[in-house]
Structures are given as C-alpha cells and as structure tokens.
PDB file of N, CA and C in Angstrom:
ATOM      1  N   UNK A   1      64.279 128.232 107.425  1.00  0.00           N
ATOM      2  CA  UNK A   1      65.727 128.249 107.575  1.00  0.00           C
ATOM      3  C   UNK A   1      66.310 126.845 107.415  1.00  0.00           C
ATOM      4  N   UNK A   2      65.376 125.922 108.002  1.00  0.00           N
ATOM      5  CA  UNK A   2      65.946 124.362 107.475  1.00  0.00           C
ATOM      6  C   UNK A   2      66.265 123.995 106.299  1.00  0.00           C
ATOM      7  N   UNK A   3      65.592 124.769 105.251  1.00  0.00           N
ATOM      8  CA  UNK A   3      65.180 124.091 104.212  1.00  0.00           C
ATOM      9  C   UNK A   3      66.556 125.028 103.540  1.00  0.00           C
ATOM     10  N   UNK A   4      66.913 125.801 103.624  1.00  0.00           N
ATOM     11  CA  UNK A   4      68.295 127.299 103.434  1.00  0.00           C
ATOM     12  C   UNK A   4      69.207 125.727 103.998  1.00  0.00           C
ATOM     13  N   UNK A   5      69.346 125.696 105.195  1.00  0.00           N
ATOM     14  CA  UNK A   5      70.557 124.973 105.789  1.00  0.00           C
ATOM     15  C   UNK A   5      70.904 123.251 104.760  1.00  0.00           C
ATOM     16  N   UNK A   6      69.897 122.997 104.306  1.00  0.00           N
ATOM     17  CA  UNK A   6      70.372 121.131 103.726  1.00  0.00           C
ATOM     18  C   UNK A   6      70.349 121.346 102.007  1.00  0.00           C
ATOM     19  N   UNK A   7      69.813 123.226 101.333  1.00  0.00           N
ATOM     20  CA  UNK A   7      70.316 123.260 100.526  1.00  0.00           C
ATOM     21  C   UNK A   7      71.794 123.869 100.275  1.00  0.00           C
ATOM     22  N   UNK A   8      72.147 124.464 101.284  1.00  0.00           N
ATOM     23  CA  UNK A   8      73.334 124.780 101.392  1.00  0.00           C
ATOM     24  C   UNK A   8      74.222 123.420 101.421  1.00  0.00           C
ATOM     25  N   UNK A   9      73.962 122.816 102.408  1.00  0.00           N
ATOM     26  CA  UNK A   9      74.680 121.474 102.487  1.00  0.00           C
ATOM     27  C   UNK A   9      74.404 120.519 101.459  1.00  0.00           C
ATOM     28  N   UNK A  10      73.916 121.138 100.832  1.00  0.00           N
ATOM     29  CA  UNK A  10      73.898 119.439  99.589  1.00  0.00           C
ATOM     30  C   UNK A  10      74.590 120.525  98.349  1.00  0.00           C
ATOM     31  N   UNK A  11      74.853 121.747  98.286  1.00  0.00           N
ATOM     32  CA  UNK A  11      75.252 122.672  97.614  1.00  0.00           C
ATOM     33  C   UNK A  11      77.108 122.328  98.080  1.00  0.00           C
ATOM     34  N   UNK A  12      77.520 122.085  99.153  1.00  0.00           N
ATOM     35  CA  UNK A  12      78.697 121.785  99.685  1.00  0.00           C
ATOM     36  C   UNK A  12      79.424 120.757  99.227  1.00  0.00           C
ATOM     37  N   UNK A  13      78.052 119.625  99.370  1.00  0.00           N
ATOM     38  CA  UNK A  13      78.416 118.294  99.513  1.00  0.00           C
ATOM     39  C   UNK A  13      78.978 118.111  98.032  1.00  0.00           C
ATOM     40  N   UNK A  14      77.916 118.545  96.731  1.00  0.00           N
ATOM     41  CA  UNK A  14      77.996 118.654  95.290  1.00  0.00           C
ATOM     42  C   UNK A  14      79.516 119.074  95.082  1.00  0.00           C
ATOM     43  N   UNK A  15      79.843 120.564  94.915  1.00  0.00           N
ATOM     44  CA  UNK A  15      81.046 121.601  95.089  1.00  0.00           C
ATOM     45  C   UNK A  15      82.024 119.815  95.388  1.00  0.00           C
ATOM     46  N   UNK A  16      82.191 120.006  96.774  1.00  0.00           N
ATOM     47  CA  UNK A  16      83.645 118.574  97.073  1.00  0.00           C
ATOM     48  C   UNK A  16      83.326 117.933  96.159  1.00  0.00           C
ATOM     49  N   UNK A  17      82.123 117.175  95.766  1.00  0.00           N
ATOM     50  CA  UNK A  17      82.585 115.862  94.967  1.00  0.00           C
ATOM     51  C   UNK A  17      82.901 116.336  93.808  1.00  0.00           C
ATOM     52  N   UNK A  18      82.750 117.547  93.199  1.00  0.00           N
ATOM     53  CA  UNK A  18      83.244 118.163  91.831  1.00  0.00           C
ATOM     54  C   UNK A  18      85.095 118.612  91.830  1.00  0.00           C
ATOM     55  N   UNK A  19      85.236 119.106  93.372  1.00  0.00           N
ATOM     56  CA  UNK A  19      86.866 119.174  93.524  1.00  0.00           C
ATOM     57  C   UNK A  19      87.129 118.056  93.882  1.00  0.00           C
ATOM     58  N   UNK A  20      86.734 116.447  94.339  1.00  0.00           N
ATOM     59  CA  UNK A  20      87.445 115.708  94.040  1.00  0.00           C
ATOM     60  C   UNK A  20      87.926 115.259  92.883  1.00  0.00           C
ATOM     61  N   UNK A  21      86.982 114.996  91.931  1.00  0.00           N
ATOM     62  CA  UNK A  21      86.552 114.479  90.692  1.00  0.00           C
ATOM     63  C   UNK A  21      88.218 115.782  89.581  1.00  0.00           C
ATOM     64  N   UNK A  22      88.001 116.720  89.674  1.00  0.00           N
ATOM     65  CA  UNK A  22      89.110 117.446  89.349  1.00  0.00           C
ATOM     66  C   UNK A  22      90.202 117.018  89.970  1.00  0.00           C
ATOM     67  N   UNK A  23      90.315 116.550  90.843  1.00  0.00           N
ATOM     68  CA  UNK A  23      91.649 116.712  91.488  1.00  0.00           C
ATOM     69  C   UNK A  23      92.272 114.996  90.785  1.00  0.00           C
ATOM     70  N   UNK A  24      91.452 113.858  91.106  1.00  0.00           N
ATOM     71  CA  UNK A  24      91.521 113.018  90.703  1.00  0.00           C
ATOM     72  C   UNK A  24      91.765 112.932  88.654  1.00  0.00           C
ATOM     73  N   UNK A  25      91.151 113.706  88.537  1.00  0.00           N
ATOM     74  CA  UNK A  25      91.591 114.352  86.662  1.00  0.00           C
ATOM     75  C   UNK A  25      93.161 114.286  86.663  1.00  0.00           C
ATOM     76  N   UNK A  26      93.161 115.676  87.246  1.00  0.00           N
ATOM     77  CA  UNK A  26      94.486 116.474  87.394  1.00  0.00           C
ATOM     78  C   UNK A  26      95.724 115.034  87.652  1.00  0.00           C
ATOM     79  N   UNK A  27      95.610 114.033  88.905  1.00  0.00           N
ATOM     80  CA  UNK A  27      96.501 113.211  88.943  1.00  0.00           C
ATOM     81  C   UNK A  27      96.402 111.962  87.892  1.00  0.00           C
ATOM     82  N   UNK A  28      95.268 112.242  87.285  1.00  0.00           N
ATOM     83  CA  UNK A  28      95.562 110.993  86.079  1.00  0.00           C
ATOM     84  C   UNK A  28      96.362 111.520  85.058  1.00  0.00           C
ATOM     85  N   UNK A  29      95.947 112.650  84.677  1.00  0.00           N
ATOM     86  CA  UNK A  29      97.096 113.732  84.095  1.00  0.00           C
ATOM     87  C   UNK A  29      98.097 113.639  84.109  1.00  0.00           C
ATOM     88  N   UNK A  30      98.762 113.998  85.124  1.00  0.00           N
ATOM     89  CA  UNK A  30     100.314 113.829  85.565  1.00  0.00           C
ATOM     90  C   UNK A  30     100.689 112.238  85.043  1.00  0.00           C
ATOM     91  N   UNK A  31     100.028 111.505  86.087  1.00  0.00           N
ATOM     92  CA  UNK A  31     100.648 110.086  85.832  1.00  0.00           C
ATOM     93  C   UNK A  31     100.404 109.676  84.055  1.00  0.00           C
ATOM     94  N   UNK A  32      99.664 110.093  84.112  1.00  0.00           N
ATOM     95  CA  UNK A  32      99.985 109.951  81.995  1.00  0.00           C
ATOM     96  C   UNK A  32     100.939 110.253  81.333  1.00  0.00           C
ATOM     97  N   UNK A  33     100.904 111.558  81.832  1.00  0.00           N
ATOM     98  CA  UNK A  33     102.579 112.247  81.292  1.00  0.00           C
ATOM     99  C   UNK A  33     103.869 111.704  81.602  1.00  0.00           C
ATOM    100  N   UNK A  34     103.576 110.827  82.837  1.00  0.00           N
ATOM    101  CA  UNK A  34     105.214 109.977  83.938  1.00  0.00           C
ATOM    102  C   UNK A  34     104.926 109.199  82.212  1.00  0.00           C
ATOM    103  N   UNK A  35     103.831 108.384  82.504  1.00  0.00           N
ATOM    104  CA  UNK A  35     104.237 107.532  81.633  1.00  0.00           C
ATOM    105  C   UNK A  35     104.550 107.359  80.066  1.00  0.00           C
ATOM    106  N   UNK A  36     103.976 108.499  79.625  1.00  0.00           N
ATOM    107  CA  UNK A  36     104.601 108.604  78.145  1.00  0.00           C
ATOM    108  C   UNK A  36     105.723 109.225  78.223  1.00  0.00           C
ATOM    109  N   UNK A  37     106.532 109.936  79.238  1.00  0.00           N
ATOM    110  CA  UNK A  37     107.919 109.857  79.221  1.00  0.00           C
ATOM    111  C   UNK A  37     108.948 109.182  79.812  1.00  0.00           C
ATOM    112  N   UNK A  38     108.248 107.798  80.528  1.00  0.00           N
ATOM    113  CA  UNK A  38     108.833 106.972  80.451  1.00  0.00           C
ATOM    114  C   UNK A  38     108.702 105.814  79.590  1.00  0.00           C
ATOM    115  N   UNK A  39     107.803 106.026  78.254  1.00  0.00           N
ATOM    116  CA  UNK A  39     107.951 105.737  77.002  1.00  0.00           C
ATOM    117  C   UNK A  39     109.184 106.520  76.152  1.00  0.00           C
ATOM    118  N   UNK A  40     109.153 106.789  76.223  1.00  0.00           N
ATOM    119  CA  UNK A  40     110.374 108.074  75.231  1.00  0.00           C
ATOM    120  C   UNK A  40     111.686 107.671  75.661  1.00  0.00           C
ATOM    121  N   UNK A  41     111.710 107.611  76.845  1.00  0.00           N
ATOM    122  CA  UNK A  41     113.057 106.969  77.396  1.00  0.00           C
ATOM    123  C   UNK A  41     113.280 105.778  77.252  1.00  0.00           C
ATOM    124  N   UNK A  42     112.217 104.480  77.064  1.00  0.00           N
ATOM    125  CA  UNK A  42     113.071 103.440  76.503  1.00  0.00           C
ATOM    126  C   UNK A  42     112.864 103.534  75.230  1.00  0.00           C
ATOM    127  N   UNK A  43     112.134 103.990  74.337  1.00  0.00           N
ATOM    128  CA  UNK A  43     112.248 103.968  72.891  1.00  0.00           C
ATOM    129  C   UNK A  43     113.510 104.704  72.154  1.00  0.00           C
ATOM    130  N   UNK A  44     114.184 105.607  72.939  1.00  0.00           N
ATOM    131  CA  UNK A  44     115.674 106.011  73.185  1.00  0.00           C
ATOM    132  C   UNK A  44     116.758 105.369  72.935  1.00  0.00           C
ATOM    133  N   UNK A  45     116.296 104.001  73.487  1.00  0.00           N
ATOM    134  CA  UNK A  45     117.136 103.102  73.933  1.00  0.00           C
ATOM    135  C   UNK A  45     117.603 102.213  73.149  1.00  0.00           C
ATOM    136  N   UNK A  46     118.584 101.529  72.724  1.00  0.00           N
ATOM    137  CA  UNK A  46     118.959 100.586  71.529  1.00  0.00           C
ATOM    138  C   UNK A  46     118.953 100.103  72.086  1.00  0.00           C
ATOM    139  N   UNK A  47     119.334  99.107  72.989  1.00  0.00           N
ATOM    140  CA  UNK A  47     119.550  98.062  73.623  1.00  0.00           C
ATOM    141  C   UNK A  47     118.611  97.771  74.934  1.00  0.00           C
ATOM    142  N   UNK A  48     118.775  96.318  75.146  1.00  0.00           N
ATOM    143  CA  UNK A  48     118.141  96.124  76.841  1.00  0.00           C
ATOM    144  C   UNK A  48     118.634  97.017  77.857  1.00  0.00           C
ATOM    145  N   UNK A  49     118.237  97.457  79.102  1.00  0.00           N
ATOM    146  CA  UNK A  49     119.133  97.439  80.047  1.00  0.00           C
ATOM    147  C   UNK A  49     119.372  96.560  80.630  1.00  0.00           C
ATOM    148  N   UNK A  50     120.738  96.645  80.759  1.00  0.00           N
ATOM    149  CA  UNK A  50     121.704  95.746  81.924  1.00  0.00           C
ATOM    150  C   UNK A  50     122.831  96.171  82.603  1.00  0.00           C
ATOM    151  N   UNK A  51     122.126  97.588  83.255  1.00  0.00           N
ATOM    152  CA  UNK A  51     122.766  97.932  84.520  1.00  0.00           C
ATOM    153  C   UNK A  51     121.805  99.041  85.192  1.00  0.00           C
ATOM    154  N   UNK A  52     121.811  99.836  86.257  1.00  0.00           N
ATOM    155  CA  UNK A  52     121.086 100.525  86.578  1.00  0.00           C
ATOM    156  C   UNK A  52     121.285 101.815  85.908  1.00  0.00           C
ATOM    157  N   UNK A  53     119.939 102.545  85.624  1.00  0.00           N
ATOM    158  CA  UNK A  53     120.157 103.836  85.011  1.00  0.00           C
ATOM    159  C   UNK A  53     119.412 104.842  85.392  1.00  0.00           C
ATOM    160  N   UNK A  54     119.622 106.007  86.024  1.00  0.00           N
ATOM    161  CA  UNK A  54     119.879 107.121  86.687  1.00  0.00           C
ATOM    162  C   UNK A  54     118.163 107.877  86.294  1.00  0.00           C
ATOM    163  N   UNK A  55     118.669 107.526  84.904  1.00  0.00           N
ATOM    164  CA  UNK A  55     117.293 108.642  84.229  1.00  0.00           C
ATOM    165  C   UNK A  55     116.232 107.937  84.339  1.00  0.00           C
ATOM    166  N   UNK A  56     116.248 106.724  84.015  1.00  0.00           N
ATOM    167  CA  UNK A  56     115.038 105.828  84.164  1.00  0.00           C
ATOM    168  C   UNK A  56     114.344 105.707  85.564  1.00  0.00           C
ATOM    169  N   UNK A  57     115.039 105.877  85.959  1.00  0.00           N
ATOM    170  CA  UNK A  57     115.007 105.373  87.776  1.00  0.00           C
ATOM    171  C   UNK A  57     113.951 106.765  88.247  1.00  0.00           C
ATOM    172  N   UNK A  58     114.629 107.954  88.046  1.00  0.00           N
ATOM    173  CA  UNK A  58     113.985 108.988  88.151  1.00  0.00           C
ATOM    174  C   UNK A  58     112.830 109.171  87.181  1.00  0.00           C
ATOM    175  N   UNK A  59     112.682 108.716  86.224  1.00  0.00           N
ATOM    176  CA  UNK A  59     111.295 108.973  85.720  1.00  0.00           C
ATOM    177  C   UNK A  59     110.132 108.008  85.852  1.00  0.00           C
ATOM    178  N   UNK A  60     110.986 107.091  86.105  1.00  0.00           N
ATOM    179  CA  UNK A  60     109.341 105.941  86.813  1.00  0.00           C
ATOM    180  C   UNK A  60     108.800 106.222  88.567  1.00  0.00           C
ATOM    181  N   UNK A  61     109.961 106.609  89.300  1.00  0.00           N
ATOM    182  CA  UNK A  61     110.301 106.429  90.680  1.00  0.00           C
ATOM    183  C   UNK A  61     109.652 107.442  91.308  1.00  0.00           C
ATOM    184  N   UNK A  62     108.006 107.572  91.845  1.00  0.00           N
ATOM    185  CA  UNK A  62     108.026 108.993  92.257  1.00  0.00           C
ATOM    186  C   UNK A  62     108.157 108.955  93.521  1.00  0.00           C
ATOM    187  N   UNK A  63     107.782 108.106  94.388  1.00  0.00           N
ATOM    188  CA  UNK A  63     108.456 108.259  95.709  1.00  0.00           C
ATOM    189  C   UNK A  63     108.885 106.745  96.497  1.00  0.00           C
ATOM    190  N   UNK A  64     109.918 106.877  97.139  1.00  0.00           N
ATOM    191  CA  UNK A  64     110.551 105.804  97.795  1.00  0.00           C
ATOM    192  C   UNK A  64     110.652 105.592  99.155  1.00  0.00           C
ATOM    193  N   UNK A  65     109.829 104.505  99.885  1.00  0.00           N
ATOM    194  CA  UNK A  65     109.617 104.285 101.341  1.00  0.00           C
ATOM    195  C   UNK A  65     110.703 103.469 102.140  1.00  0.00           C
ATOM    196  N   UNK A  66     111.284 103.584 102.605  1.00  0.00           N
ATOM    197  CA  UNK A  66     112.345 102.525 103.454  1.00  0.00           C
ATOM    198  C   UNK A  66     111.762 102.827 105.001  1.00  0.00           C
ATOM    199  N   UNK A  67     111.991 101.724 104.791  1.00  0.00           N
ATOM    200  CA  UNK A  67     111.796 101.117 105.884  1.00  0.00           C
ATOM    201  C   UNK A  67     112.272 100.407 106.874  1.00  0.00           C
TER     202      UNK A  67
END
C-alpha cells in the first residue's frame, strides 16, 4: 500500500506541475495579445502623444494599486 500511496503522490505532484506549466502558457498568452494590441494602437497613431489617452491607458493598464 506504500508503494500505491508515493505513486499516487508523485502522480499528483506531476498532474500540478503540468497545470502550472499550462496556466503559466495561458498567461503568457494573454499578455502577448495586451501587447500586440498595444502595438496596433500606437502604429495607429500619426503623431507622438502629448496628452493623456483613454484607449491607451486601458490597453497597457491591467490593474491599478493606490495606495
């Protein structure tokens, strides 16, 4: 039964590090996508900015701490 119990557990242990490893995918993913559309949005752009802009702000900005 020992030998059942630490293959189970190394059967566990395997499994998590495979849903980390996905999960960690999955958010490089996303953040790839932030950033090639926050490529698109300044290539949009004719000019510098020089004032604040709404869309930009929201597509780089994913979360904001105050403090």
């Amino acid at each position: 039964m020992t030998r059942y119990n630490a293959l189970v557990e190394r059967y566990e242990n395997i499994r998590k590090a495979i849903e980390d490893a996905e999960n960690e995918r999955f958010e490089r993913l996303v953040k790839k996508d932030r950033i090639a559309e926050f490529m698109k949005v300044l290539k949009r752009r004719d000019v510098l900015l020089d004032e604040f802009d709404d869309e930009l702000w929201n597509t780089v900005i994913e979360k904001v701490k105050l403090l």
